[in-house]
N, C-alpha and C. Protein backbone atom coordinates (compact mmCIF):
# COMPACT_ATOMS: atom_id res chain seq x y z
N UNK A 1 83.87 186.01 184.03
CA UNK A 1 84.20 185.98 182.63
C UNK A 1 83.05 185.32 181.88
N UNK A 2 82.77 185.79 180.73
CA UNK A 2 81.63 185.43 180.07
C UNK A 2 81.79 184.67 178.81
N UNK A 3 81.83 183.85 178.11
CA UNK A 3 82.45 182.72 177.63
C UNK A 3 81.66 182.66 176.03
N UNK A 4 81.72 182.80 174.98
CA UNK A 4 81.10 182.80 173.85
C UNK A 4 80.49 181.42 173.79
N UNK A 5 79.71 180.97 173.20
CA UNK A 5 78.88 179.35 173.39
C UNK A 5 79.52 179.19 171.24
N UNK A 6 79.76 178.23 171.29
CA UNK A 6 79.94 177.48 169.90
C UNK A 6 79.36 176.04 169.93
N UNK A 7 79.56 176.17 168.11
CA UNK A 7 78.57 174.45 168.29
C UNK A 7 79.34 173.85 167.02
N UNK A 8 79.67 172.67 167.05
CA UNK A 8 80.35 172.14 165.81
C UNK A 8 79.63 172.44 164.87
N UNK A 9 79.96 172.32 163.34
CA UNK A 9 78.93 172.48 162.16
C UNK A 9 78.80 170.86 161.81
N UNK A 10 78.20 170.56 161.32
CA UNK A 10 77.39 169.19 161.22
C UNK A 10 77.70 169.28 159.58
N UNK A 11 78.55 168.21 159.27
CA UNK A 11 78.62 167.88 158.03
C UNK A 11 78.24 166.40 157.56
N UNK A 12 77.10 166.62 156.65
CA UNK A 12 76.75 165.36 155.90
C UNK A 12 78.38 164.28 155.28
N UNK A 13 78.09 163.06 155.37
CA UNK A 13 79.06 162.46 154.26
C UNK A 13 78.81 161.51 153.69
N UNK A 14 79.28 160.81 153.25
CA UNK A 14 79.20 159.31 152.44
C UNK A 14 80.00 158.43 152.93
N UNK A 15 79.62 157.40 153.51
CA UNK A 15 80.21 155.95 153.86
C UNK A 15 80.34 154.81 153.82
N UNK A 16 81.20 153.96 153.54
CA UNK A 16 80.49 152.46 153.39
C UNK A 16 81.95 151.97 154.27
N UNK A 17 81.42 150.92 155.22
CA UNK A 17 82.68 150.14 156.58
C UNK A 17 82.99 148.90 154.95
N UNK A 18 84.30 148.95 155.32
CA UNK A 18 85.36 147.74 154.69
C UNK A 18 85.14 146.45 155.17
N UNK A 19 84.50 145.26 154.32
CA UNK A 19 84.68 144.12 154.87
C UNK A 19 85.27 143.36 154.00
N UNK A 20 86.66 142.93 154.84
CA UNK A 20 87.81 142.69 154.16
C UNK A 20 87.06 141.21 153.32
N UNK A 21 86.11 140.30 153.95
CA UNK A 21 85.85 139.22 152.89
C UNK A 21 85.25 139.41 152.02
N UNK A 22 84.45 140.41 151.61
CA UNK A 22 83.60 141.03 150.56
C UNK A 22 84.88 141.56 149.17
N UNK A 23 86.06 142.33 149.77
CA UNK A 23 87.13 143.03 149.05
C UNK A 23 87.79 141.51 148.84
N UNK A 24 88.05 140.44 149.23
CA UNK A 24 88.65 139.26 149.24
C UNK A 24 88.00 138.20 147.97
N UNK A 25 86.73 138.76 147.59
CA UNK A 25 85.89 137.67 146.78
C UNK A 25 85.90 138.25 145.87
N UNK A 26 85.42 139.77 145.48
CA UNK A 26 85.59 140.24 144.65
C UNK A 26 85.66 142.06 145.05
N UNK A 27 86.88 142.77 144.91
CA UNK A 27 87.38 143.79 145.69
C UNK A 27 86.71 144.92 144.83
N UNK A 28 86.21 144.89 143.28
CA UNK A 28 86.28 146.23 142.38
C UNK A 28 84.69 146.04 142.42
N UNK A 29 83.83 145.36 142.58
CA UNK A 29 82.58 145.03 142.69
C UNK A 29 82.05 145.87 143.66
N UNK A 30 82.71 145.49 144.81
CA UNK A 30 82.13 146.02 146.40
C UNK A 30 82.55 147.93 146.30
N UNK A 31 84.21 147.75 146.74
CA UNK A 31 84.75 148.48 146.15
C UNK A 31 85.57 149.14 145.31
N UNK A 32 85.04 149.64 144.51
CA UNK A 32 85.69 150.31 142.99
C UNK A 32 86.95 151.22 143.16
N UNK A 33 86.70 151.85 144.29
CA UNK A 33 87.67 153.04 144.75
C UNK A 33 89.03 152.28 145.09
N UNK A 34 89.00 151.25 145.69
CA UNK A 34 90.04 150.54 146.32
C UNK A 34 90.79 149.39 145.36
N UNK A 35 92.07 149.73 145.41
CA UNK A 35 93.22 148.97 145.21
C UNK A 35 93.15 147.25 145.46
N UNK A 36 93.22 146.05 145.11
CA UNK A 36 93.54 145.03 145.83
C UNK A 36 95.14 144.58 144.76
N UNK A 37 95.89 144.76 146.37
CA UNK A 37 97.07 144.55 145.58
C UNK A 37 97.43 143.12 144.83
N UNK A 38 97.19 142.32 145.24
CA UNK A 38 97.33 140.92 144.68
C UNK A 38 96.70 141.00 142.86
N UNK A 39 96.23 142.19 142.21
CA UNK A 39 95.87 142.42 140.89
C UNK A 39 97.17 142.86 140.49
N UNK A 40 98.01 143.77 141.20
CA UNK A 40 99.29 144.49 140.34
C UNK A 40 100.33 143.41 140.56
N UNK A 41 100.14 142.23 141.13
CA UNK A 41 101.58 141.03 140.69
C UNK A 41 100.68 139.58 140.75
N UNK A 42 101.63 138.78 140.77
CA UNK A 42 101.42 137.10 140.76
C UNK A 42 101.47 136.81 141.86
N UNK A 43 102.35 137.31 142.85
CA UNK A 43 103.07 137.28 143.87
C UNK A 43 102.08 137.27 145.46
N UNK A 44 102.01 136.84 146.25
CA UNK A 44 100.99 137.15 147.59
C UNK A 44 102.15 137.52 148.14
N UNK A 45 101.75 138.43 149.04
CA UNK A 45 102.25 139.30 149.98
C UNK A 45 102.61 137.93 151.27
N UNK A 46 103.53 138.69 152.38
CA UNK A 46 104.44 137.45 153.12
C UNK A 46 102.66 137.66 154.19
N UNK A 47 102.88 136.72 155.09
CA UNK A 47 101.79 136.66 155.74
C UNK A 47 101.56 137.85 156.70
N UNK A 48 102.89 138.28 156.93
CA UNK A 48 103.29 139.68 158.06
C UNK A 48 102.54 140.63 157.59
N UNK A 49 102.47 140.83 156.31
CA UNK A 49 102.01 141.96 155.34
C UNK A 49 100.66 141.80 154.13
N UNK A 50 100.06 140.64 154.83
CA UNK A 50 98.71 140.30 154.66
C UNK A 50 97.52 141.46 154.75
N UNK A 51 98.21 142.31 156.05
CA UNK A 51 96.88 143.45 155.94
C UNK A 51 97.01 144.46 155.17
N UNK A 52 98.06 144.84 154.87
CA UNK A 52 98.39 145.48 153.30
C UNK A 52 97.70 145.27 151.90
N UNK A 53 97.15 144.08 151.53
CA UNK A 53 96.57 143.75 150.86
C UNK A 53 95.43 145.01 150.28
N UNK A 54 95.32 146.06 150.69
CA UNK A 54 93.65 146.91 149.79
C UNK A 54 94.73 147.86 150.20
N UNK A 55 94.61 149.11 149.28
CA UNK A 55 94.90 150.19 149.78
C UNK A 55 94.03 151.07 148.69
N UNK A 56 93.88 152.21 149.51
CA UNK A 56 92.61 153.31 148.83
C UNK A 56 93.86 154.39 148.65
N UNK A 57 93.96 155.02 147.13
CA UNK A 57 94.84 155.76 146.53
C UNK A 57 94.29 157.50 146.25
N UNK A 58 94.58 158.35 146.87
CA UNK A 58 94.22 159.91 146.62
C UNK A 58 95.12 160.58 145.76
N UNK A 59 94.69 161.93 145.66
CA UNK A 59 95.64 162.64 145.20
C UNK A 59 97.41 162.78 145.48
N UNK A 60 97.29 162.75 146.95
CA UNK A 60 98.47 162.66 147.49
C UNK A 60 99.08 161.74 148.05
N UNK A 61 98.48 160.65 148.68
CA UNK A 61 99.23 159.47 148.62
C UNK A 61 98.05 158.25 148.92
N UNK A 62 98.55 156.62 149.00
CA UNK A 62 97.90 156.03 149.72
C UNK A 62 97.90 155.25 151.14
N UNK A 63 96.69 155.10 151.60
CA UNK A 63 96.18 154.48 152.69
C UNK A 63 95.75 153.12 152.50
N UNK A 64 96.55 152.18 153.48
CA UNK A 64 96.46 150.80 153.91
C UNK A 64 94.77 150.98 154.69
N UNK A 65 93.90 149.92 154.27
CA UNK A 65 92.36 149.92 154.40
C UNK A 65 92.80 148.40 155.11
N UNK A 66 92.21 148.33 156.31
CA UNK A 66 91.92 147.29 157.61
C UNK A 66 90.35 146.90 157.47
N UNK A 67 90.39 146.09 157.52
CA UNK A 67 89.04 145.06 158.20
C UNK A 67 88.17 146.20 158.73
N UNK A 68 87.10 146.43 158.61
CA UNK A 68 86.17 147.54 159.44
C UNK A 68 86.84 148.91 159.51
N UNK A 69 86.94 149.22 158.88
CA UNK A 69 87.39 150.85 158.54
C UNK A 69 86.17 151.25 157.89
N UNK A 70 86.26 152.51 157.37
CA UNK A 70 85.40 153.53 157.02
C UNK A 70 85.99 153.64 155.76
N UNK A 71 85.30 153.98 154.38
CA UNK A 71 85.79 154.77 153.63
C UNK A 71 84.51 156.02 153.15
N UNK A 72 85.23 156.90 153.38
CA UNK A 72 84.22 158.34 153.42
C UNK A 72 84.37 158.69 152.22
N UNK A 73 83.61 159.56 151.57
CA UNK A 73 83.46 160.01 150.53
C UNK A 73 83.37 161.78 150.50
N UNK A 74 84.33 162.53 150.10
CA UNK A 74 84.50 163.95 150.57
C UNK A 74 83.58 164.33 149.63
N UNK A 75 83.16 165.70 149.82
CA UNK A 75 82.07 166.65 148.58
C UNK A 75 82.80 166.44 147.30
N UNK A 76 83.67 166.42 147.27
CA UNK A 76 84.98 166.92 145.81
C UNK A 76 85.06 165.17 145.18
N UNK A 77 84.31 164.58 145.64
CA UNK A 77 84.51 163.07 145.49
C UNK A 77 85.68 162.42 145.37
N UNK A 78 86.33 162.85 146.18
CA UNK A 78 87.74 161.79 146.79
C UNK A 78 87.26 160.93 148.07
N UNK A 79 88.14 160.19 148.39
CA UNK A 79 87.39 159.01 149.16
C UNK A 79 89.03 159.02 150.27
N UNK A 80 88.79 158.70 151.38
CA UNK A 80 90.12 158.56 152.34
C UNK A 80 89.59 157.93 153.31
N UNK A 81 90.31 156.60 154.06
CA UNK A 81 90.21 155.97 155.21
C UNK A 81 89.81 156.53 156.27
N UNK A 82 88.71 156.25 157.21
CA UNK A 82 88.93 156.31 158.80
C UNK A 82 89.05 155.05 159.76
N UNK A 83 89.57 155.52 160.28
CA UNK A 83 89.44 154.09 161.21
C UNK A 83 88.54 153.87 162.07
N UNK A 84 87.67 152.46 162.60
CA UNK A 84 86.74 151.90 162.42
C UNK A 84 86.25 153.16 163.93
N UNK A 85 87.02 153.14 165.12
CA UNK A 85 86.60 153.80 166.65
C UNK A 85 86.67 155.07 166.32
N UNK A 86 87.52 155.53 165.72
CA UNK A 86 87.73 157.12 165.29
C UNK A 86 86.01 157.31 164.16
N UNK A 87 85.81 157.29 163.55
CA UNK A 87 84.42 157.16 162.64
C UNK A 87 83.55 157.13 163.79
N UNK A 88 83.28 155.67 164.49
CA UNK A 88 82.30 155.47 165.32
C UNK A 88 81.77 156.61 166.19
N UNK A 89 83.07 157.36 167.01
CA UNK A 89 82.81 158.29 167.67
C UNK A 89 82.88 159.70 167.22
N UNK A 90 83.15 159.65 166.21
CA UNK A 90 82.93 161.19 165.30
C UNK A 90 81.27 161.38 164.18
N UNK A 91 81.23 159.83 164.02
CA UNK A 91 79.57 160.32 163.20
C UNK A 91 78.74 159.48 163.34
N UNK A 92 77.59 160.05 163.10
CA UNK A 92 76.36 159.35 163.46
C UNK A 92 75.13 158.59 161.90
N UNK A 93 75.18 158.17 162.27
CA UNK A 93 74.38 157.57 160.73
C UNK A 93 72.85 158.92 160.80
N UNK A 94 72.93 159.12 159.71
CA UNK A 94 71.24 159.74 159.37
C UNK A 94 70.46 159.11 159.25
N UNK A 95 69.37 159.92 159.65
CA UNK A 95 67.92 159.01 159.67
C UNK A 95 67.43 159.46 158.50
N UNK A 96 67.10 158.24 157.73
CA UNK A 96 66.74 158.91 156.26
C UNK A 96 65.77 160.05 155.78
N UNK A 97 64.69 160.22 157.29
CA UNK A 97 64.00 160.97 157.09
C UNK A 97 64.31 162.59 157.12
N UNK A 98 65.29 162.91 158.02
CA UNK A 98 66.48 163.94 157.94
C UNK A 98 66.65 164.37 156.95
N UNK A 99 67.02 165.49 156.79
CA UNK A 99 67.20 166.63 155.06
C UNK A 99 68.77 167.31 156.11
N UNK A 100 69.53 167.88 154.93
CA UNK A 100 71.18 168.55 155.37
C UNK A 100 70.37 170.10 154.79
N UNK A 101 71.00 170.74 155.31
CA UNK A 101 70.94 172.07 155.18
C UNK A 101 71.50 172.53 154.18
């Protein structure tokens, strides 16, 4: 049997990893895209629900943002979480000298 050969397509993206003390000092500075909930009350969250604290909001719903996560940036400029091992092993940083097709 003779087997067709395929190759993933290689898509450029936009990224910047979450560091929760950077979002902690000042969250709309670092990032703009992201939520810090402690702005929409007076109130701090119970300590259980401390990592709740950022969430990144889309069209369709939002995502709780962890310590070292990913936030990607789609062509259509929406932005959605990855998580930090899932990212790691799905993309590779470009070498600036590199051009996208």
């Amino acid at each position: 049997m003779k087997m067709q050969r395929y190759v993933r397509r290689s898509v450029e993206i936009k990224a910047i990893q979450f560091d929760i003390r950077k979002a902690e000092e000042e969250c709309f500075k670092y990032y703009p895209m992201v939520q810090d909930m402690y702005d929409l009350t007076n109130a701090e969250l119970p300590e259980h629900r401390a990592g709740e604290r950022f969430s990144l909001k889309d069209l369709h719903h939002s995502s709780v943002i962890h310590d070292g996560d990913y936030i990607v940036q789609r062509s259509t400029d929406q932005f959605y979480v990855v998580n930090k091992g899932v990212f790691e092993l799905n993309y590779k940083e470009l070498n600036e000298n590199v051009r996208s097709n």
